[in-house]
PDB file of N, CA and C in Angstrom:
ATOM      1  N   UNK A   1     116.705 104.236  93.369  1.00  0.00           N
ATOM      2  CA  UNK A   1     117.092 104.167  91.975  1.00  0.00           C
ATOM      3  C   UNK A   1     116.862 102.745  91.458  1.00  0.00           C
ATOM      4  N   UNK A   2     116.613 102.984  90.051  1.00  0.00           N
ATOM      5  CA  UNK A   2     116.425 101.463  89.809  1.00  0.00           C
ATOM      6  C   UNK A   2     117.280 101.268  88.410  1.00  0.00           C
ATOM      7  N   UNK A   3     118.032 100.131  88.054  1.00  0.00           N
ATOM      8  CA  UNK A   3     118.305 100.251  86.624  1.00  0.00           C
ATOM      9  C   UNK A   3     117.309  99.664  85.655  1.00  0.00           C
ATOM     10  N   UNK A   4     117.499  99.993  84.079  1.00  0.00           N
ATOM     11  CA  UNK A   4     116.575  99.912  83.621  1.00  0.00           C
ATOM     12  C   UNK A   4     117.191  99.628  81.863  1.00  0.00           C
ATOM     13  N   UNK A   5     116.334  98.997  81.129  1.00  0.00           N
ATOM     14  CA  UNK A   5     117.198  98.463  79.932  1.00  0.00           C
ATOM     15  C   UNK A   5     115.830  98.527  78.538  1.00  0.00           C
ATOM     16  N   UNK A   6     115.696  99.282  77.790  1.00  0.00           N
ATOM     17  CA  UNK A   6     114.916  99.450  76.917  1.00  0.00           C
ATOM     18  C   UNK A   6     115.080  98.543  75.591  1.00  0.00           C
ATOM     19  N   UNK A   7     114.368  98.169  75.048  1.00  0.00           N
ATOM     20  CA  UNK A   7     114.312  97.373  73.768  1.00  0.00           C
ATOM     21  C   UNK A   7     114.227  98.382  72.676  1.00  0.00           C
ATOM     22  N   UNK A   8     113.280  99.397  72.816  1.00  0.00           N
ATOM     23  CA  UNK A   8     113.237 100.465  71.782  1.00  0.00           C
ATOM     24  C   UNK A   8     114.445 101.271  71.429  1.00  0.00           C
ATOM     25  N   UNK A   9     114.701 101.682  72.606  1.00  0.00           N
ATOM     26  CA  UNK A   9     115.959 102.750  71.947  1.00  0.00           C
ATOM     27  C   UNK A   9     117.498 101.914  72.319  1.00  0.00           C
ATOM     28  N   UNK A  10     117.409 100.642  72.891  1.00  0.00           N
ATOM     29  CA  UNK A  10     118.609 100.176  73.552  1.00  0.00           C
ATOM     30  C   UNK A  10     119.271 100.819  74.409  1.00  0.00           C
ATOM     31  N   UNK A  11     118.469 102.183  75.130  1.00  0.00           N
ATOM     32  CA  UNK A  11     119.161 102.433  76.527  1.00  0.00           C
ATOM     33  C   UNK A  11     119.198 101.919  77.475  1.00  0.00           C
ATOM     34  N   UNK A  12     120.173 102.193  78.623  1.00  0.00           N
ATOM     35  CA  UNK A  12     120.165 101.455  80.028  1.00  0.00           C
ATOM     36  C   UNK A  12     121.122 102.561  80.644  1.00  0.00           C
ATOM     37  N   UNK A  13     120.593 102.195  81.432  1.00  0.00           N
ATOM     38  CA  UNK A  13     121.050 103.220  82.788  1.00  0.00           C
ATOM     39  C   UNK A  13     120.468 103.199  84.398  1.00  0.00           C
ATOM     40  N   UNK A  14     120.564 103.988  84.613  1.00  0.00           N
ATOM     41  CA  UNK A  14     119.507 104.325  86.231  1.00  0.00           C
ATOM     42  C   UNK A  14     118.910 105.145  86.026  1.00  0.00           C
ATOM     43  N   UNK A  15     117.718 105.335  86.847  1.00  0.00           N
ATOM     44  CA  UNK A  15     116.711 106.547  86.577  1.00  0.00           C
ATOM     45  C   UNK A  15     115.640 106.210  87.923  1.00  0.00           C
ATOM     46  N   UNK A  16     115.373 107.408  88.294  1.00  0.00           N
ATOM     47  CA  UNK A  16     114.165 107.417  89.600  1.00  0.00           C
ATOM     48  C   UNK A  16     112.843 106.486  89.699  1.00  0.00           C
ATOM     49  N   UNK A  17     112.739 105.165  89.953  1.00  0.00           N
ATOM     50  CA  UNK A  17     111.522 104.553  89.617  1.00  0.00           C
ATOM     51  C   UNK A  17     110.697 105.038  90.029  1.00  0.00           C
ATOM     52  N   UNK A  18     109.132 105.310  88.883  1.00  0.00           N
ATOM     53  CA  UNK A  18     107.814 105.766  89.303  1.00  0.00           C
ATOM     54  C   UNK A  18     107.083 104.544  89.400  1.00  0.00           C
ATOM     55  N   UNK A  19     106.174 104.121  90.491  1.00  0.00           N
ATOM     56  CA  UNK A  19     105.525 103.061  90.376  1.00  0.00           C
ATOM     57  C   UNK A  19     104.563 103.141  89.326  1.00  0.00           C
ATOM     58  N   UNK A  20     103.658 104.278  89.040  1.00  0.00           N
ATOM     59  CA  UNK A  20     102.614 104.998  88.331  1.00  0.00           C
ATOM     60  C   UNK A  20     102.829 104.882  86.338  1.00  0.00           C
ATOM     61  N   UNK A  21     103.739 104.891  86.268  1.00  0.00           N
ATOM     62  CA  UNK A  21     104.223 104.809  84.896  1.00  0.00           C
ATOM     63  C   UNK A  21     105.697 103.225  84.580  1.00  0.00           C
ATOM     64  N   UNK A  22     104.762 102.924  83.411  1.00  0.00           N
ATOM     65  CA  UNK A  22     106.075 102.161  82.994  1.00  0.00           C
ATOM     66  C   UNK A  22     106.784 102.636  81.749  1.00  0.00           C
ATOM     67  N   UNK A  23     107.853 102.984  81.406  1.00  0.00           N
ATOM     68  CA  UNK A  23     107.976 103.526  80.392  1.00  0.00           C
ATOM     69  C   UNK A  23     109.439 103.963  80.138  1.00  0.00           C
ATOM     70  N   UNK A  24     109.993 103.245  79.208  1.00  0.00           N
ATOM     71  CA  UNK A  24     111.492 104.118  79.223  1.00  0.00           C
ATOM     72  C   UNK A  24     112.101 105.377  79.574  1.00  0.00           C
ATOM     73  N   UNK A  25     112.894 105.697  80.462  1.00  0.00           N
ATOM     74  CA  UNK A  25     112.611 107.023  80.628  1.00  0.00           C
ATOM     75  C   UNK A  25     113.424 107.875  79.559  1.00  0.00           C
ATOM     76  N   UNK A  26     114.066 107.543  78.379  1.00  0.00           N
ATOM     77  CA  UNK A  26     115.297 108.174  77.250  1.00  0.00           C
ATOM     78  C   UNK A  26     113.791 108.264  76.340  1.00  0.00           C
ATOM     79  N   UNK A  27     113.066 107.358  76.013  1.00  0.00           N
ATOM     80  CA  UNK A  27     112.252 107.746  74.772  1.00  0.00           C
ATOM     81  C   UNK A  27     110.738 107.108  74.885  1.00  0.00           C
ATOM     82  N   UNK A  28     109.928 106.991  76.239  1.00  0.00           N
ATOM     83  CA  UNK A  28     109.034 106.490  76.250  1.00  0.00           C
ATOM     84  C   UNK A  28     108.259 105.058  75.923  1.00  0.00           C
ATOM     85  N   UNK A  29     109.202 104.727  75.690  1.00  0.00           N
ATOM     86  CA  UNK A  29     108.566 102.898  74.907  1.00  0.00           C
ATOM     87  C   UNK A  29     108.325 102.202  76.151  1.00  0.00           C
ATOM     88  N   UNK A  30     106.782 101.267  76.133  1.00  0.00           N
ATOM     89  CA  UNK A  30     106.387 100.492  77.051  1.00  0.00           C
ATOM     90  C   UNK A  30     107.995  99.003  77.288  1.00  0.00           C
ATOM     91  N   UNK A  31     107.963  98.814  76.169  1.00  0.00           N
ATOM     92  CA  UNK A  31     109.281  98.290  76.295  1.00  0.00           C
ATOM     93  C   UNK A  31     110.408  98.103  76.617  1.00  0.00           C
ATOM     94  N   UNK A  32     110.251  98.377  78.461  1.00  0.00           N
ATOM     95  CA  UNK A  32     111.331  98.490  79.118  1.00  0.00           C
ATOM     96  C   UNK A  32     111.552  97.682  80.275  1.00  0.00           C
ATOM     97  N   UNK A  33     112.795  97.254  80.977  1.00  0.00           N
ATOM     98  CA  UNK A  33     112.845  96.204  81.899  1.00  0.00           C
ATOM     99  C   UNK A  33     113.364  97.549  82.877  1.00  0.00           C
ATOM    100  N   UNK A  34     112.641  97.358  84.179  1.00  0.00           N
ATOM    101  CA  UNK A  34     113.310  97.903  85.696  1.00  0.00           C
ATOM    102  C   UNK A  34     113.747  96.937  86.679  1.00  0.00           C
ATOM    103  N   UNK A  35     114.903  97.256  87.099  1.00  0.00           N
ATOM    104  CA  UNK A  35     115.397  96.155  88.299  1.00  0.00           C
ATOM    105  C   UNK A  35     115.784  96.853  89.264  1.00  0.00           C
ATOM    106  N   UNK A  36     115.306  96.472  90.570  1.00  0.00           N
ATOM    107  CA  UNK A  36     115.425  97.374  91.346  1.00  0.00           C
ATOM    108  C   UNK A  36     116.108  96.221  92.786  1.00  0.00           C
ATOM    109  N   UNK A  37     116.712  97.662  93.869  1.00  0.00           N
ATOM    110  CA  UNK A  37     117.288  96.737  94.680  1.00  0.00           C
ATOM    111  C   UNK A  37     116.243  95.711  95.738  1.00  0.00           C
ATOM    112  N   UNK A  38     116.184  95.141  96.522  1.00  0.00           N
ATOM    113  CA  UNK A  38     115.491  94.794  97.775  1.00  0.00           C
ATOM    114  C   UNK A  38     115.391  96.094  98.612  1.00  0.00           C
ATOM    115  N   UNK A  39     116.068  96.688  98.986  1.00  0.00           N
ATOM    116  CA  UNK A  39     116.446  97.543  99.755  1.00  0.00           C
ATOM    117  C   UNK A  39     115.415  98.698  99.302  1.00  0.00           C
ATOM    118  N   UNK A  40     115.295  98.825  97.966  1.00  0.00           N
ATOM    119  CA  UNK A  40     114.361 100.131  97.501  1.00  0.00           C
ATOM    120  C   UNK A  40     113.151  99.344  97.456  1.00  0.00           C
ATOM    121  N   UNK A  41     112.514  98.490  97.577  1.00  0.00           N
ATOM    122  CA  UNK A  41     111.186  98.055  97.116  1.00  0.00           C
ATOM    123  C   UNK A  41     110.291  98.071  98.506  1.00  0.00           C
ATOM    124  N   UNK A  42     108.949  98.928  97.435  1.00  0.00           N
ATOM    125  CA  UNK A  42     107.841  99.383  99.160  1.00  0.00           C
ATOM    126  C   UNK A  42     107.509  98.476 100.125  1.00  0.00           C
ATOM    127  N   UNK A  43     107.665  98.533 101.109  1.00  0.00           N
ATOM    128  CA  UNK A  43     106.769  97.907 102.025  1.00  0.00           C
ATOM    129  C   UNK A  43     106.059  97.034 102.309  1.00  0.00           C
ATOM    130  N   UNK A  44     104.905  97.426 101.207  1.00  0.00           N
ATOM    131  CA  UNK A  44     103.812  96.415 100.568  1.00  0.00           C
ATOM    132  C   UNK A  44     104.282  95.383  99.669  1.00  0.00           C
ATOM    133  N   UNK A  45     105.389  96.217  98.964  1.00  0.00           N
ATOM    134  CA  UNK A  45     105.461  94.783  97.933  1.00  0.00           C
ATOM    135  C   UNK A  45     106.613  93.421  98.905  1.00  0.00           C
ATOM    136  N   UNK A  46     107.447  93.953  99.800  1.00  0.00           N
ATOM    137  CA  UNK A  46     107.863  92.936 100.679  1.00  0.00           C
ATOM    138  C   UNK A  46     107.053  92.382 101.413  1.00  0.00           C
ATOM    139  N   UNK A  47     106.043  92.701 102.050  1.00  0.00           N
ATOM    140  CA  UNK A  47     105.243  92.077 102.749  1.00  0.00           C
ATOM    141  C   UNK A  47     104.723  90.810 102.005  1.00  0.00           C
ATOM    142  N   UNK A  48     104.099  91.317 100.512  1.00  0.00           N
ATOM    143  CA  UNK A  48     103.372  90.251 100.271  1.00  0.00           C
ATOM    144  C   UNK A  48     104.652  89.511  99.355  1.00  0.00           C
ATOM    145  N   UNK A  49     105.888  89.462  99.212  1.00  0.00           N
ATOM    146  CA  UNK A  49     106.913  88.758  99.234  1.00  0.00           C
ATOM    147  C   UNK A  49     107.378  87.391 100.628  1.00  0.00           C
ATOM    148  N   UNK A  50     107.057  88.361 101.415  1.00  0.00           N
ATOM    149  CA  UNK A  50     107.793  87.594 102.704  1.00  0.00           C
ATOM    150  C   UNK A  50     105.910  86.248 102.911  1.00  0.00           C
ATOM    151  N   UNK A  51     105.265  86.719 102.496  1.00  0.00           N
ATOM    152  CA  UNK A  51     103.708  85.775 102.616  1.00  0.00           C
ATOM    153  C   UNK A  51     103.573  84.703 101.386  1.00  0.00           C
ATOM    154  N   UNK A  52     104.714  84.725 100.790  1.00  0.00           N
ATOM    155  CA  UNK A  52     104.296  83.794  99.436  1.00  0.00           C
ATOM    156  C   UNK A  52     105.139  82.176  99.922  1.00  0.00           C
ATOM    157  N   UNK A  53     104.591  81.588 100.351  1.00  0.00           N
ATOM    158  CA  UNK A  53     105.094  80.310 100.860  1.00  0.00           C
ATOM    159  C   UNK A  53     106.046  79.736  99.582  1.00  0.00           C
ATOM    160  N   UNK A  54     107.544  78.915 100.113  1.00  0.00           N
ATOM    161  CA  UNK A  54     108.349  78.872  99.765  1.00  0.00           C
ATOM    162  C   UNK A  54     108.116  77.682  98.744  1.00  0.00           C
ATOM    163  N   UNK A  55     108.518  77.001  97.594  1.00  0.00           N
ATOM    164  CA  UNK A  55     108.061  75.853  96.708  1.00  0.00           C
ATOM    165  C   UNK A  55     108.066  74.439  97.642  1.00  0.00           C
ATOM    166  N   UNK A  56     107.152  73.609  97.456  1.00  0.00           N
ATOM    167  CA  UNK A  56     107.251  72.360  98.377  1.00  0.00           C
ATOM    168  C   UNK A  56     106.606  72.512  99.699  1.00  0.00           C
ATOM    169  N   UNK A  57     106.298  73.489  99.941  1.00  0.00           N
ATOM    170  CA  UNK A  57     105.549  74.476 101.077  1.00  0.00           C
ATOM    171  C   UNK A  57     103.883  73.782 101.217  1.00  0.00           C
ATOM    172  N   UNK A  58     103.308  73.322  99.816  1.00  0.00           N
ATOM    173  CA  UNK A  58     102.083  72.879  99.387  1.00  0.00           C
ATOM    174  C   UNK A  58     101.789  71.476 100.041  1.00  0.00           C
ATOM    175  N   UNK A  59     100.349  71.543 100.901  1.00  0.00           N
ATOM    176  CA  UNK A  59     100.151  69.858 101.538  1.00  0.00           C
ATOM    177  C   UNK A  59      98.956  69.358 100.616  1.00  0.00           C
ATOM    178  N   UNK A  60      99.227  67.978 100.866  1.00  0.00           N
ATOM    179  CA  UNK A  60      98.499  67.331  99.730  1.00  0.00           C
ATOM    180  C   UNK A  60      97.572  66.623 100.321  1.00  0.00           C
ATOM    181  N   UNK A  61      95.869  66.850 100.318  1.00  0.00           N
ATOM    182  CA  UNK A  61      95.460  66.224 101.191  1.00  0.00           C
ATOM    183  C   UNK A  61      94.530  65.139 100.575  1.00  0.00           C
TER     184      UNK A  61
END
């Protein structure tokens, strides 16, 4: 589940995240924020989370 907060219609709630579509799910408007837990996010997208070197991480040569 992910929550989710629309600008168009000012809903918020939870609703089943589709990776495939972004879109309010009360009234369709691209205009929507999803937040989702750690715990629900794929695989892939942790992986290339856990590979993104931390700030200050950068050598200066």
């Amino acid at each position: 589940m992910a929550s989710f907060r629309c600008t168009a219609c000012a809903g918020s709630g939870e609703h089943e995240y589709d990776h495939l579509g972004h879109a309010c799910p009360l009234c369709g408007s691209p205009d929507v924020v999803f937040a989702m837990a750690v715990e629900d996010l794929p695989d892939e997208v942790l992986e290339a989370l856990i590979g993104i070197a931390p700030p200050g991480d950068e050598t200066d040569e």
